[in-house]
PDB file of N, CA and C in Angstrom:
ATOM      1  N   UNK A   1      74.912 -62.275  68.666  1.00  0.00           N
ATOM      2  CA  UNK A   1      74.250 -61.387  67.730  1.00  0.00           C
ATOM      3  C   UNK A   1      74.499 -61.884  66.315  1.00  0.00           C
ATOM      4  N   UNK A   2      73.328 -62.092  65.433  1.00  0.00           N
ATOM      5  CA  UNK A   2      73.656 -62.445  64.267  1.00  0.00           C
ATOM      6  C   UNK A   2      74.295 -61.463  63.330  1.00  0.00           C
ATOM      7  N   UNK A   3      75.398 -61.825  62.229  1.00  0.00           N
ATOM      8  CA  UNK A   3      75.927 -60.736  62.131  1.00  0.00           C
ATOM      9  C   UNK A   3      74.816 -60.195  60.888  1.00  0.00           C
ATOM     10  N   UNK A   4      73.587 -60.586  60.215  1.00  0.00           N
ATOM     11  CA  UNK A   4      73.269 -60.149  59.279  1.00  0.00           C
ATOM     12  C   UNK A   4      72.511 -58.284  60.259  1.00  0.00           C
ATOM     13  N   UNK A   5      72.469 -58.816  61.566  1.00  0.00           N
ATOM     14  CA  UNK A   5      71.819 -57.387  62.119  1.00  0.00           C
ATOM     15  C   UNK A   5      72.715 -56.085  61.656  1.00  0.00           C
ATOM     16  N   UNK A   6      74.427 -56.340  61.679  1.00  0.00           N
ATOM     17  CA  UNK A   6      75.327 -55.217  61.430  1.00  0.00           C
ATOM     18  C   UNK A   6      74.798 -54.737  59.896  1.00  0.00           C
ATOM     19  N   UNK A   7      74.663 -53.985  59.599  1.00  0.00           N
ATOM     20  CA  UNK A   7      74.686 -52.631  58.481  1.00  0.00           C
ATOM     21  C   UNK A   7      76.054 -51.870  58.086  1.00  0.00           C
ATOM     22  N   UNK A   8      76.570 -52.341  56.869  1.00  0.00           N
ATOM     23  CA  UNK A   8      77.738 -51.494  56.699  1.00  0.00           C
ATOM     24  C   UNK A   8      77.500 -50.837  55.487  1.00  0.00           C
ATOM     25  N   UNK A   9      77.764 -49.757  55.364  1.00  0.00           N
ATOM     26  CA  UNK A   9      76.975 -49.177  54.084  1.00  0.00           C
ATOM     27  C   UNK A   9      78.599 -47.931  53.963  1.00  0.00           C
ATOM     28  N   UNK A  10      78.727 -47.196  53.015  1.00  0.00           N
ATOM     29  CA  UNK A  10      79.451 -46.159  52.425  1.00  0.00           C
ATOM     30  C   UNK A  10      78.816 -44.594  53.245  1.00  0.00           C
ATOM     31  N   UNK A  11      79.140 -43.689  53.103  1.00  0.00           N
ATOM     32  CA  UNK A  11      78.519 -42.768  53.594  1.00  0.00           C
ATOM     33  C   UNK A  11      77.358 -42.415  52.702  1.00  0.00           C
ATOM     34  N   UNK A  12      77.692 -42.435  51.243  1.00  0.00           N
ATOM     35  CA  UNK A  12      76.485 -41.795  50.427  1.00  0.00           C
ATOM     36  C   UNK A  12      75.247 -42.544  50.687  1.00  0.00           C
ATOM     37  N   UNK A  13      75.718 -44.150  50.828  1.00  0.00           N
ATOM     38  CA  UNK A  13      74.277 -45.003  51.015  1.00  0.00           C
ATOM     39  C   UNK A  13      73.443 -44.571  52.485  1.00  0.00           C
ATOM     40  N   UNK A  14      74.576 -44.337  53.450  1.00  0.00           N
ATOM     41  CA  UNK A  14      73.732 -43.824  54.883  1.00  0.00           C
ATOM     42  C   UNK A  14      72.822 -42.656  54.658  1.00  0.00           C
ATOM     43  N   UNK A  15      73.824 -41.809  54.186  1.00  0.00           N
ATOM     44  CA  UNK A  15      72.883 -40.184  54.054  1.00  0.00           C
ATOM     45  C   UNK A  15      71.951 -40.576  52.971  1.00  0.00           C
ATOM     46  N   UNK A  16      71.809 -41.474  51.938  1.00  0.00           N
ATOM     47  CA  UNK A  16      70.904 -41.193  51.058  1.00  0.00           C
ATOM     48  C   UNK A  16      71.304 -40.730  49.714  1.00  0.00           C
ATOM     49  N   UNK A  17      72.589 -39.967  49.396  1.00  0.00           N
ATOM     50  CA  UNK A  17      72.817 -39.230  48.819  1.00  0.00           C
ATOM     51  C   UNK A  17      72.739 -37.682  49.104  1.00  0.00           C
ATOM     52  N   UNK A  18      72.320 -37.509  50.122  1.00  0.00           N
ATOM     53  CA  UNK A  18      71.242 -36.310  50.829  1.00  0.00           C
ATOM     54  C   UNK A  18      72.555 -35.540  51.697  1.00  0.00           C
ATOM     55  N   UNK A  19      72.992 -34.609  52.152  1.00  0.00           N
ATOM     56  CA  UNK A  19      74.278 -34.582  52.307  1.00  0.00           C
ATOM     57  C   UNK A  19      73.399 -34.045  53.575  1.00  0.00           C
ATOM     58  N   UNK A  20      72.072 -33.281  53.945  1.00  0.00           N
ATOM     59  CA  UNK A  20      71.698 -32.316  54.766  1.00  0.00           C
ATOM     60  C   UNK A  20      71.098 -33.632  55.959  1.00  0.00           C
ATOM     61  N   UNK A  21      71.381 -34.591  55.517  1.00  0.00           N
ATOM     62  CA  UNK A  21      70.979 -36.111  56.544  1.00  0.00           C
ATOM     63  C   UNK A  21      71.734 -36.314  57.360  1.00  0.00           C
ATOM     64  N   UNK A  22      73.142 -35.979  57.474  1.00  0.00           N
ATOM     65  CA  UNK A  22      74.355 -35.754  57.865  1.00  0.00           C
ATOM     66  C   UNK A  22      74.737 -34.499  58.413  1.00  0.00           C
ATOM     67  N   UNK A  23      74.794 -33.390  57.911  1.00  0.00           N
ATOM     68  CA  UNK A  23      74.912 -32.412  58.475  1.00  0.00           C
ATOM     69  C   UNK A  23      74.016 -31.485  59.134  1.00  0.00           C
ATOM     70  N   UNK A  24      73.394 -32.110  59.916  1.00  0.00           N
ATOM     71  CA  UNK A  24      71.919 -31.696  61.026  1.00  0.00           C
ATOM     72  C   UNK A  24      72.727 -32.500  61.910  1.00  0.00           C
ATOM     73  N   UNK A  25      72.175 -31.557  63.335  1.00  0.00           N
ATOM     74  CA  UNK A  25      72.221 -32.411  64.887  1.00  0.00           C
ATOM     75  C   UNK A  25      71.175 -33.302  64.867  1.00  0.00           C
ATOM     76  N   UNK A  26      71.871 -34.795  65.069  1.00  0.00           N
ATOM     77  CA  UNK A  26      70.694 -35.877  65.254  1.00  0.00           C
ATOM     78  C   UNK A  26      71.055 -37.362  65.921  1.00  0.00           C
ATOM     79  N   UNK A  27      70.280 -37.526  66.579  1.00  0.00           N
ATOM     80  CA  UNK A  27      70.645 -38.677  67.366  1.00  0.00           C
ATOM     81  C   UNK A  27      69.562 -40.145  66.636  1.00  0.00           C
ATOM     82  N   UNK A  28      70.637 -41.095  66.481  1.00  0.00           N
ATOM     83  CA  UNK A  28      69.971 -41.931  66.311  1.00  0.00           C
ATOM     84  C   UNK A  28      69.162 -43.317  67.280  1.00  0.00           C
ATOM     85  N   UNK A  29      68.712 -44.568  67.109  1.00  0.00           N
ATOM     86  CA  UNK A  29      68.866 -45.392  67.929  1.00  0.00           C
ATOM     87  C   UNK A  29      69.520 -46.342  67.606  1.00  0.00           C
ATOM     88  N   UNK A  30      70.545 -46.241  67.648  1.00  0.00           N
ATOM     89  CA  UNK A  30      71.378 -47.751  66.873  1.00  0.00           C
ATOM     90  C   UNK A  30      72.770 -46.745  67.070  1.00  0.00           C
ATOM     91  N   UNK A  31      73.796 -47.759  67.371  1.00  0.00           N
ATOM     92  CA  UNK A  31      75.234 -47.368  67.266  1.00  0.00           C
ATOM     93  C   UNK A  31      76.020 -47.211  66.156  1.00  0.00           C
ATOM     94  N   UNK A  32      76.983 -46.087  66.223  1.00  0.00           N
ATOM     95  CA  UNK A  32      77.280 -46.076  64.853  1.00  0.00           C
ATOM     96  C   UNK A  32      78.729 -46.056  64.706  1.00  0.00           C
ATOM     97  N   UNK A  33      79.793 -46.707  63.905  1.00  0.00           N
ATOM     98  CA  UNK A  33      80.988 -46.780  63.570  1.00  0.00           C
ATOM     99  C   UNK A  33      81.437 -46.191  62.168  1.00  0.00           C
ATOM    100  N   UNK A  34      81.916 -45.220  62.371  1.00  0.00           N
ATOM    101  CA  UNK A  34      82.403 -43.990  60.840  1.00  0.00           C
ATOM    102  C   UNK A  34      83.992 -44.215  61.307  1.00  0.00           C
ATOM    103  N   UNK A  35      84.265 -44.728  59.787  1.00  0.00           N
ATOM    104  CA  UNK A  35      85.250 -44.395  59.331  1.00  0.00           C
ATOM    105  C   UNK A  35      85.858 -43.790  58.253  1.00  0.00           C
ATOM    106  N   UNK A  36      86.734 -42.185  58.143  1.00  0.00           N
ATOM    107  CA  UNK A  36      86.667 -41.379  57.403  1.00  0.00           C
ATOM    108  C   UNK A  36      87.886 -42.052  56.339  1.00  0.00           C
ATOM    109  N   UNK A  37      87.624 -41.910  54.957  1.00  0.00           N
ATOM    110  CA  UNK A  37      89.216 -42.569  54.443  1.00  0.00           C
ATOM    111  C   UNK A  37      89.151 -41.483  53.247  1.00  0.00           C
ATOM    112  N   UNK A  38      88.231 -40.568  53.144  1.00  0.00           N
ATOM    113  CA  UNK A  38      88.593 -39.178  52.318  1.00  0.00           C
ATOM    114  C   UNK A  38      87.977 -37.938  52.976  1.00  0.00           C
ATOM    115  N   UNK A  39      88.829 -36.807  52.659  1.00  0.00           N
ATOM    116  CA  UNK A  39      88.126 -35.669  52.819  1.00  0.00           C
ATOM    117  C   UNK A  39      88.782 -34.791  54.556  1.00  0.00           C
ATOM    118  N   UNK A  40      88.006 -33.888  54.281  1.00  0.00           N
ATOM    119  CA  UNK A  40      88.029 -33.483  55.695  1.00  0.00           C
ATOM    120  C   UNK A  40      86.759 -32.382  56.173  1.00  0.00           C
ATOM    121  N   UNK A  41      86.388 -32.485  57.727  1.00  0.00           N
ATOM    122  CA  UNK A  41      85.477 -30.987  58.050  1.00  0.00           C
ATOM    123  C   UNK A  41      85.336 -31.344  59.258  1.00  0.00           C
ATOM    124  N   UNK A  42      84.161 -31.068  59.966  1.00  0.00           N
ATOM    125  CA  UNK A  42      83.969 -30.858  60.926  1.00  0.00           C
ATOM    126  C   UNK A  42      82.916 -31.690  61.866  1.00  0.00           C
ATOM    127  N   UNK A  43      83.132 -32.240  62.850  1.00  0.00           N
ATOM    128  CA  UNK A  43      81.910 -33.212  63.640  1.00  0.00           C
ATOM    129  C   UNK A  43      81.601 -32.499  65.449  1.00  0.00           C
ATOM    130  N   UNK A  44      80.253 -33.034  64.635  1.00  0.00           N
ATOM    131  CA  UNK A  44      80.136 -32.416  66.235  1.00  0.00           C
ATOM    132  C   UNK A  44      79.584 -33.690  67.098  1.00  0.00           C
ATOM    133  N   UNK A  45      80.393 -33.689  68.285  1.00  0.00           N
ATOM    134  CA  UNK A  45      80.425 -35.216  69.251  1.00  0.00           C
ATOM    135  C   UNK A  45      80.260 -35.146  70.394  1.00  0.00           C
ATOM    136  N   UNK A  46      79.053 -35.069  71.040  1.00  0.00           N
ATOM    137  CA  UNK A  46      79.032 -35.449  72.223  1.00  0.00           C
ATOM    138  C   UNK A  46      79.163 -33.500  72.756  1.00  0.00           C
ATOM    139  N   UNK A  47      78.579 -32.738  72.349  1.00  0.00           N
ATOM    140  CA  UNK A  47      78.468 -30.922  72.452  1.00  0.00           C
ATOM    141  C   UNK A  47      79.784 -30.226  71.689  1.00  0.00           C
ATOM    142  N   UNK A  48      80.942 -31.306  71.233  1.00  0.00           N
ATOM    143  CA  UNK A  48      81.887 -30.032  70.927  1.00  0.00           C
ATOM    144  C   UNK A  48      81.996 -30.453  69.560  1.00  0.00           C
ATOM    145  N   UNK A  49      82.583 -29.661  69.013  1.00  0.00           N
ATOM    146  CA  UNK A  49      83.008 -29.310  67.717  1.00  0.00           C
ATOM    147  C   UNK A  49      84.390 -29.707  67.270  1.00  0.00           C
ATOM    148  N   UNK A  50      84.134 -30.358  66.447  1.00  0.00           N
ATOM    149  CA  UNK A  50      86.156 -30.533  66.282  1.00  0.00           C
ATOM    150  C   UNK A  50      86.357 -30.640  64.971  1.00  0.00           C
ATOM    151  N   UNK A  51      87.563 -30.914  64.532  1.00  0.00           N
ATOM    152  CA  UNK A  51      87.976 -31.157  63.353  1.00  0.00           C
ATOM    153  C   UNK A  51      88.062 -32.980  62.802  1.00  0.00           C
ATOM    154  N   UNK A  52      87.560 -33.463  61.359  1.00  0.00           N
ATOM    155  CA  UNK A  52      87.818 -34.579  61.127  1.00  0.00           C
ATOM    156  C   UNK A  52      88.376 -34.666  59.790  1.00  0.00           C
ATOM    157  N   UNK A  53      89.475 -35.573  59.636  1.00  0.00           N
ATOM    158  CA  UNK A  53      90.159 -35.926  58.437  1.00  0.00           C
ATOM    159  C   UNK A  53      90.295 -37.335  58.057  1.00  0.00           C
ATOM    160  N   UNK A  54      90.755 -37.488  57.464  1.00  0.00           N
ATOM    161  CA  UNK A  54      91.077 -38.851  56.594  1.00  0.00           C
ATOM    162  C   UNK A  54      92.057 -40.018  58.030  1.00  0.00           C
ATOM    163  N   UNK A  55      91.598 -40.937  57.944  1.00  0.00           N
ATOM    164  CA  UNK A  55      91.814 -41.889  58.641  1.00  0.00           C
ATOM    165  C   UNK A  55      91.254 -41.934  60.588  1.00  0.00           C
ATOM    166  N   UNK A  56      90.309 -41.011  60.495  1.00  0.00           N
ATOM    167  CA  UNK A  56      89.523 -40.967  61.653  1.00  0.00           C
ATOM    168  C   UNK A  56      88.308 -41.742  61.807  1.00  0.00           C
ATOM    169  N   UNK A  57      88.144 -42.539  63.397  1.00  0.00           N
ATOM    170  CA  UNK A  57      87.397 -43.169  63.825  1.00  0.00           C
ATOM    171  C   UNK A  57      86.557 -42.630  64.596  1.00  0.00           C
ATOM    172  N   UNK A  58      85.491 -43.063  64.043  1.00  0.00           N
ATOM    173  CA  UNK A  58      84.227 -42.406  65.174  1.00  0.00           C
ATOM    174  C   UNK A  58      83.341 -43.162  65.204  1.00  0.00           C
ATOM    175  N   UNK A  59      83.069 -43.220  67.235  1.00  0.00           N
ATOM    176  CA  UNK A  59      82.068 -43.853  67.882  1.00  0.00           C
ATOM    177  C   UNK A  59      80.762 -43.314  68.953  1.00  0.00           C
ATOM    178  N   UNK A  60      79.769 -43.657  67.660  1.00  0.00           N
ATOM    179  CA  UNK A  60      78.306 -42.406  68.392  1.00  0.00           C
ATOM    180  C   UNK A  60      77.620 -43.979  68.577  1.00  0.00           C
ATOM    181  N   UNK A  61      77.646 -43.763  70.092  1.00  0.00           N
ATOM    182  CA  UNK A  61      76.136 -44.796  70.896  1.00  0.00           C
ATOM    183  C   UNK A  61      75.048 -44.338  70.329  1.00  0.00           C
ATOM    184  N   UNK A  62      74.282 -44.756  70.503  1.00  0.00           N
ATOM    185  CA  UNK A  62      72.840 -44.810  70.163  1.00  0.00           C
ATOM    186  C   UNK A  62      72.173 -43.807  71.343  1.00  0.00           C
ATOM    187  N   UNK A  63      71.670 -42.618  70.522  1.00  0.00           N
ATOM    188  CA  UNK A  63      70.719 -41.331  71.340  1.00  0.00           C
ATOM    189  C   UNK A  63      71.714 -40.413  71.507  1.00  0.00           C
ATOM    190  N   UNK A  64      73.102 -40.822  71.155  1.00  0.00           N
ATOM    191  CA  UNK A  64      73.764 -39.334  70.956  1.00  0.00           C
ATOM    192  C   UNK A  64      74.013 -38.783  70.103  1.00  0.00           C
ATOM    193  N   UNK A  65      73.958 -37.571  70.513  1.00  0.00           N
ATOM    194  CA  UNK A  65      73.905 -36.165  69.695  1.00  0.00           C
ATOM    195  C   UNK A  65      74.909 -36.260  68.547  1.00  0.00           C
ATOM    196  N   UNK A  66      75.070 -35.901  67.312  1.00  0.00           N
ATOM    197  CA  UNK A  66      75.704 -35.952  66.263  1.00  0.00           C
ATOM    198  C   UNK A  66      75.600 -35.221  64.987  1.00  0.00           C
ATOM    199  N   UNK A  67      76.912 -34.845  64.358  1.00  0.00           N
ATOM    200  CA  UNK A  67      76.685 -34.577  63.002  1.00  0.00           C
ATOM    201  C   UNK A  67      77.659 -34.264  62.326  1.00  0.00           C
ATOM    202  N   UNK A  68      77.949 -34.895  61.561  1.00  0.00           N
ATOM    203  CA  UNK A  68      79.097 -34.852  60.030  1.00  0.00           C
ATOM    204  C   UNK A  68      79.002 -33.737  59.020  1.00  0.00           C
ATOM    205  N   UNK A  69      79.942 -32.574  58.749  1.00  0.00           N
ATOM    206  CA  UNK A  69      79.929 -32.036  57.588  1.00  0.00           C
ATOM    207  C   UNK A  69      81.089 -32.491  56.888  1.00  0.00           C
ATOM    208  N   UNK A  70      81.436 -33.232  56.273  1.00  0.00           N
ATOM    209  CA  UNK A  70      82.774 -33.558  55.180  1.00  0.00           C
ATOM    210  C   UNK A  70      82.746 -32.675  54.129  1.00  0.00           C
ATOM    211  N   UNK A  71      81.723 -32.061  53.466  1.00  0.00           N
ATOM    212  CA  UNK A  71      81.918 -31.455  52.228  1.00  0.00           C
ATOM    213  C   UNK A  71      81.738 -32.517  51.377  1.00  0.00           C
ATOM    214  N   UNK A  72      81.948 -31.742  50.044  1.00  0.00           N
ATOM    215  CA  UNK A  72      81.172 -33.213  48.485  1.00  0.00           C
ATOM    216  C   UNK A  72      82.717 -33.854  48.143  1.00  0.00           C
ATOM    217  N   UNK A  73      83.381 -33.885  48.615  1.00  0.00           N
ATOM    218  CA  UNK A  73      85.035 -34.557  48.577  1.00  0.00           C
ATOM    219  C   UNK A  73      84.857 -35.778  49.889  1.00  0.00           C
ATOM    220  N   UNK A  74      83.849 -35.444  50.699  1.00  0.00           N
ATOM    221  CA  UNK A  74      84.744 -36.815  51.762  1.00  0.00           C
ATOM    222  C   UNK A  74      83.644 -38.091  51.386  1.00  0.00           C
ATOM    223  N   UNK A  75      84.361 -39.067  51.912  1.00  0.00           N
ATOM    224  CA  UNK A  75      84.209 -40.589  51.447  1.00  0.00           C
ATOM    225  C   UNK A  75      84.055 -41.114  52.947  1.00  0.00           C
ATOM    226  N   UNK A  76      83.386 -42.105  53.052  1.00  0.00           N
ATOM    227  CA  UNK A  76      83.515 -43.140  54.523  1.00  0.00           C
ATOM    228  C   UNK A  76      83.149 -44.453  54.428  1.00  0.00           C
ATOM    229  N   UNK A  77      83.173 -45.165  55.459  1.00  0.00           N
ATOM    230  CA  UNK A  77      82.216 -46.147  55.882  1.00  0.00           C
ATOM    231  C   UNK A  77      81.570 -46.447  57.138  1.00  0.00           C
ATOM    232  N   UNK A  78      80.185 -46.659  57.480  1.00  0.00           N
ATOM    233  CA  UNK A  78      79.492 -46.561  58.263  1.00  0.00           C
ATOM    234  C   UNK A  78      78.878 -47.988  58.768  1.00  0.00           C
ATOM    235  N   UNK A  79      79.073 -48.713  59.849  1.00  0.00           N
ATOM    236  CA  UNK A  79      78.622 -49.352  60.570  1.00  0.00           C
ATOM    237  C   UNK A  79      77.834 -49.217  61.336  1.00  0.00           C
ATOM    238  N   UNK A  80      76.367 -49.413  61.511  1.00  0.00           N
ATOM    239  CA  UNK A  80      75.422 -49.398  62.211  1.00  0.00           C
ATOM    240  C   UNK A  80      75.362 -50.428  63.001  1.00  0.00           C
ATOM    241  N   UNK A  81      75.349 -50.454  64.376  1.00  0.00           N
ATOM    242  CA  UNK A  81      74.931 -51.290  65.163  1.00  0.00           C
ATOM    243  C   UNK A  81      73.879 -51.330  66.063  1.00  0.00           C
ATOM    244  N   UNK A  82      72.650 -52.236  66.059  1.00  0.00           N
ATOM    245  CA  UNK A  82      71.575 -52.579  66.618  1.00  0.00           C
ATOM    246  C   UNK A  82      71.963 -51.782  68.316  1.00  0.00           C
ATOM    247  N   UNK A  83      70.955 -51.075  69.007  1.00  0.00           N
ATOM    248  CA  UNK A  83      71.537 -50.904  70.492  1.00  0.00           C
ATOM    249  C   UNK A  83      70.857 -52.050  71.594  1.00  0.00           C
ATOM    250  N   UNK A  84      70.412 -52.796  71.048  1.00  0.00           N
ATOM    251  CA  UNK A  84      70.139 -54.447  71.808  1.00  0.00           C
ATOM    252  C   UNK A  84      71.308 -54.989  71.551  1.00  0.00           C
ATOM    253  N   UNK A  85      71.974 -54.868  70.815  1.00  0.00           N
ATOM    254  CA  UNK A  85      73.432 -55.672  70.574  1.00  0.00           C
ATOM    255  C   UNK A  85      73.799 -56.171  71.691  1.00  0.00           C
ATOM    256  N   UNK A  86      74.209 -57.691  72.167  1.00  0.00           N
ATOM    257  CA  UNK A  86      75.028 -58.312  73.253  1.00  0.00           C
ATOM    258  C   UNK A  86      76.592 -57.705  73.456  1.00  0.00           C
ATOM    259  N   UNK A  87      76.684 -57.751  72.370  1.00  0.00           N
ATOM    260  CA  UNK A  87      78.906 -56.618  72.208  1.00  0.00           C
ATOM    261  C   UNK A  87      77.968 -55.852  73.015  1.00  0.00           C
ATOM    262  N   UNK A  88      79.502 -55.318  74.278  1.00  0.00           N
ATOM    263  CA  UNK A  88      79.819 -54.454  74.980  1.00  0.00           C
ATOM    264  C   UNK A  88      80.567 -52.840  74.196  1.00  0.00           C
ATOM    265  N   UNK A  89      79.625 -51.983  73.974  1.00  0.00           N
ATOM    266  CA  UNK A  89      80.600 -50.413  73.578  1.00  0.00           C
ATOM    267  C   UNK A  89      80.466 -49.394  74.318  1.00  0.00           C
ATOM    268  N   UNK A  90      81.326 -48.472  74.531  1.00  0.00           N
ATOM    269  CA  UNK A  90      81.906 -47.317  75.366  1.00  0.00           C
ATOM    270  C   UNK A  90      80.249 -46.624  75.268  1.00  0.00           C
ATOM    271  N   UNK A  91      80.301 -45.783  76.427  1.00  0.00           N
ATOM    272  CA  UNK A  91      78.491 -45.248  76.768  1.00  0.00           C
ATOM    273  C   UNK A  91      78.761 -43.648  76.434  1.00  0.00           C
ATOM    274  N   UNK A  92      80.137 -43.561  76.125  1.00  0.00           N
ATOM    275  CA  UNK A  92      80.229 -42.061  75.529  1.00  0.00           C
ATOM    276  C   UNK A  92      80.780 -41.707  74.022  1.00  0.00           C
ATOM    277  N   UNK A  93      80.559 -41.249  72.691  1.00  0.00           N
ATOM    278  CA  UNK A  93      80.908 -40.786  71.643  1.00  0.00           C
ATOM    279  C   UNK A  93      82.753 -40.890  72.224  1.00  0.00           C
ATOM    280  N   UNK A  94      83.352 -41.741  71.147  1.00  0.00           N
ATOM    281  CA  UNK A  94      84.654 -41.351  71.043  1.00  0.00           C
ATOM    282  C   UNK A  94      85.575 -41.257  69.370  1.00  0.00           C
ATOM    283  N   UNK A  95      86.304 -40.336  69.294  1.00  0.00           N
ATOM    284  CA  UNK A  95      87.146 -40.060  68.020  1.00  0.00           C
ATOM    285  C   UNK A  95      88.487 -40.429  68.176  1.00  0.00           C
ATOM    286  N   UNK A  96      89.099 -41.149  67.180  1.00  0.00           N
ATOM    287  CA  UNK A  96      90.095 -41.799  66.778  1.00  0.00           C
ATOM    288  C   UNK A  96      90.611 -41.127  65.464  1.00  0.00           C
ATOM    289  N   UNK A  97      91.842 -40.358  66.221  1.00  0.00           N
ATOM    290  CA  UNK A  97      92.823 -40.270  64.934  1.00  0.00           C
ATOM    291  C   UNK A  97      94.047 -40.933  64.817  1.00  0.00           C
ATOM    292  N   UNK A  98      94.577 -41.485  63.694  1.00  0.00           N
ATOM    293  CA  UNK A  98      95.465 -42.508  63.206  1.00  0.00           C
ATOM    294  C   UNK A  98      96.275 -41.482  62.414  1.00  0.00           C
ATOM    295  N   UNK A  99      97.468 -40.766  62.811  1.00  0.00           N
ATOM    296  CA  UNK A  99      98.590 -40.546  62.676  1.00  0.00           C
ATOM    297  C   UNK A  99      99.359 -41.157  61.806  1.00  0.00           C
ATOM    298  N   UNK A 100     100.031 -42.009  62.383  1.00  0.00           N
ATOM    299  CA  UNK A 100     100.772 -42.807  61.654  1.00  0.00           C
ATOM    300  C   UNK A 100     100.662 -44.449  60.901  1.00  0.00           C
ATOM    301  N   UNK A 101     100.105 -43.816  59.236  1.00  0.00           N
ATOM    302  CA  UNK A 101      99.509 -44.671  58.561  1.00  0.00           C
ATOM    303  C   UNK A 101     100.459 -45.936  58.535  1.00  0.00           C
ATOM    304  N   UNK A 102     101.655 -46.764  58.983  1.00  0.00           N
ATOM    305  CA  UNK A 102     102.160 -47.795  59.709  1.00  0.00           C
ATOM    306  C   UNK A 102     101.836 -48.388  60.229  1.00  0.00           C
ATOM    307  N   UNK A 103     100.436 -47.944  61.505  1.00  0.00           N
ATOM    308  CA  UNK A 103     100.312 -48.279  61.887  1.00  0.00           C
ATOM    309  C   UNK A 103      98.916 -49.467  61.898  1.00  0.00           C
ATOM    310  N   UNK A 104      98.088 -48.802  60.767  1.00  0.00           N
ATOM    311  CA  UNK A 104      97.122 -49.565  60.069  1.00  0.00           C
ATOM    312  C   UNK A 104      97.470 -51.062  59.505  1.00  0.00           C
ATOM    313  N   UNK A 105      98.892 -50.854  59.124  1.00  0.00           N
ATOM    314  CA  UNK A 105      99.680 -52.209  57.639  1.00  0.00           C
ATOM    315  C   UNK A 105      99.772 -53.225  58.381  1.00  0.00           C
TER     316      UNK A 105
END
């Protein structure tokens, strides 16, 4: 896969600036890699609801259900990935929380 196909953009550039682009249920076609490094609220993944904060990973396949509220305080970065992509990724939404910031260094 060439890497110019990956898309890495900030959160404001994904949503647009548009915050209601994000916080709607919506599935895209392309895979997506969020990583939260400000803020905190709420995602909904795969039907449930949970809580998200600062140093959380999140992985939405392509056609699943989704949606981010951070509030006007959270910050990210967003990786889009093509769903023709040759890389192999998990066929279900998964969240990653990182505890112990050690473990990042």
């Amino acid at each position: 896969m060439p890497i110019d196909t990956l898309k890495i953009q900030s959160l404001a550039q994904f949503s647009h600036g548009q915050e209601w682009q994000l916080t709607l249920a919506q599935d895209r076609d392309c895979h997506l890699l969020i990583w939260i490094t400000r803020g905190q609220g709420r995602l909904l993944l795969d039907g449930q609801r949970r809580g998200i904060g600062t140093h959380n990973a999140v992985y939405v396949p392509a056609r699943s259900l989704f949606s981010l509220d951070l509030g006007r305080q959270g910050m990210g970065q967003v990786v889009t990935i093509p769903e023709a992509t040759e890389m192999r990724f998990p066929q279900m939404p998964r969240q990653l929380r990182i505890r112990d910031v050690q473990i990042m260094a």
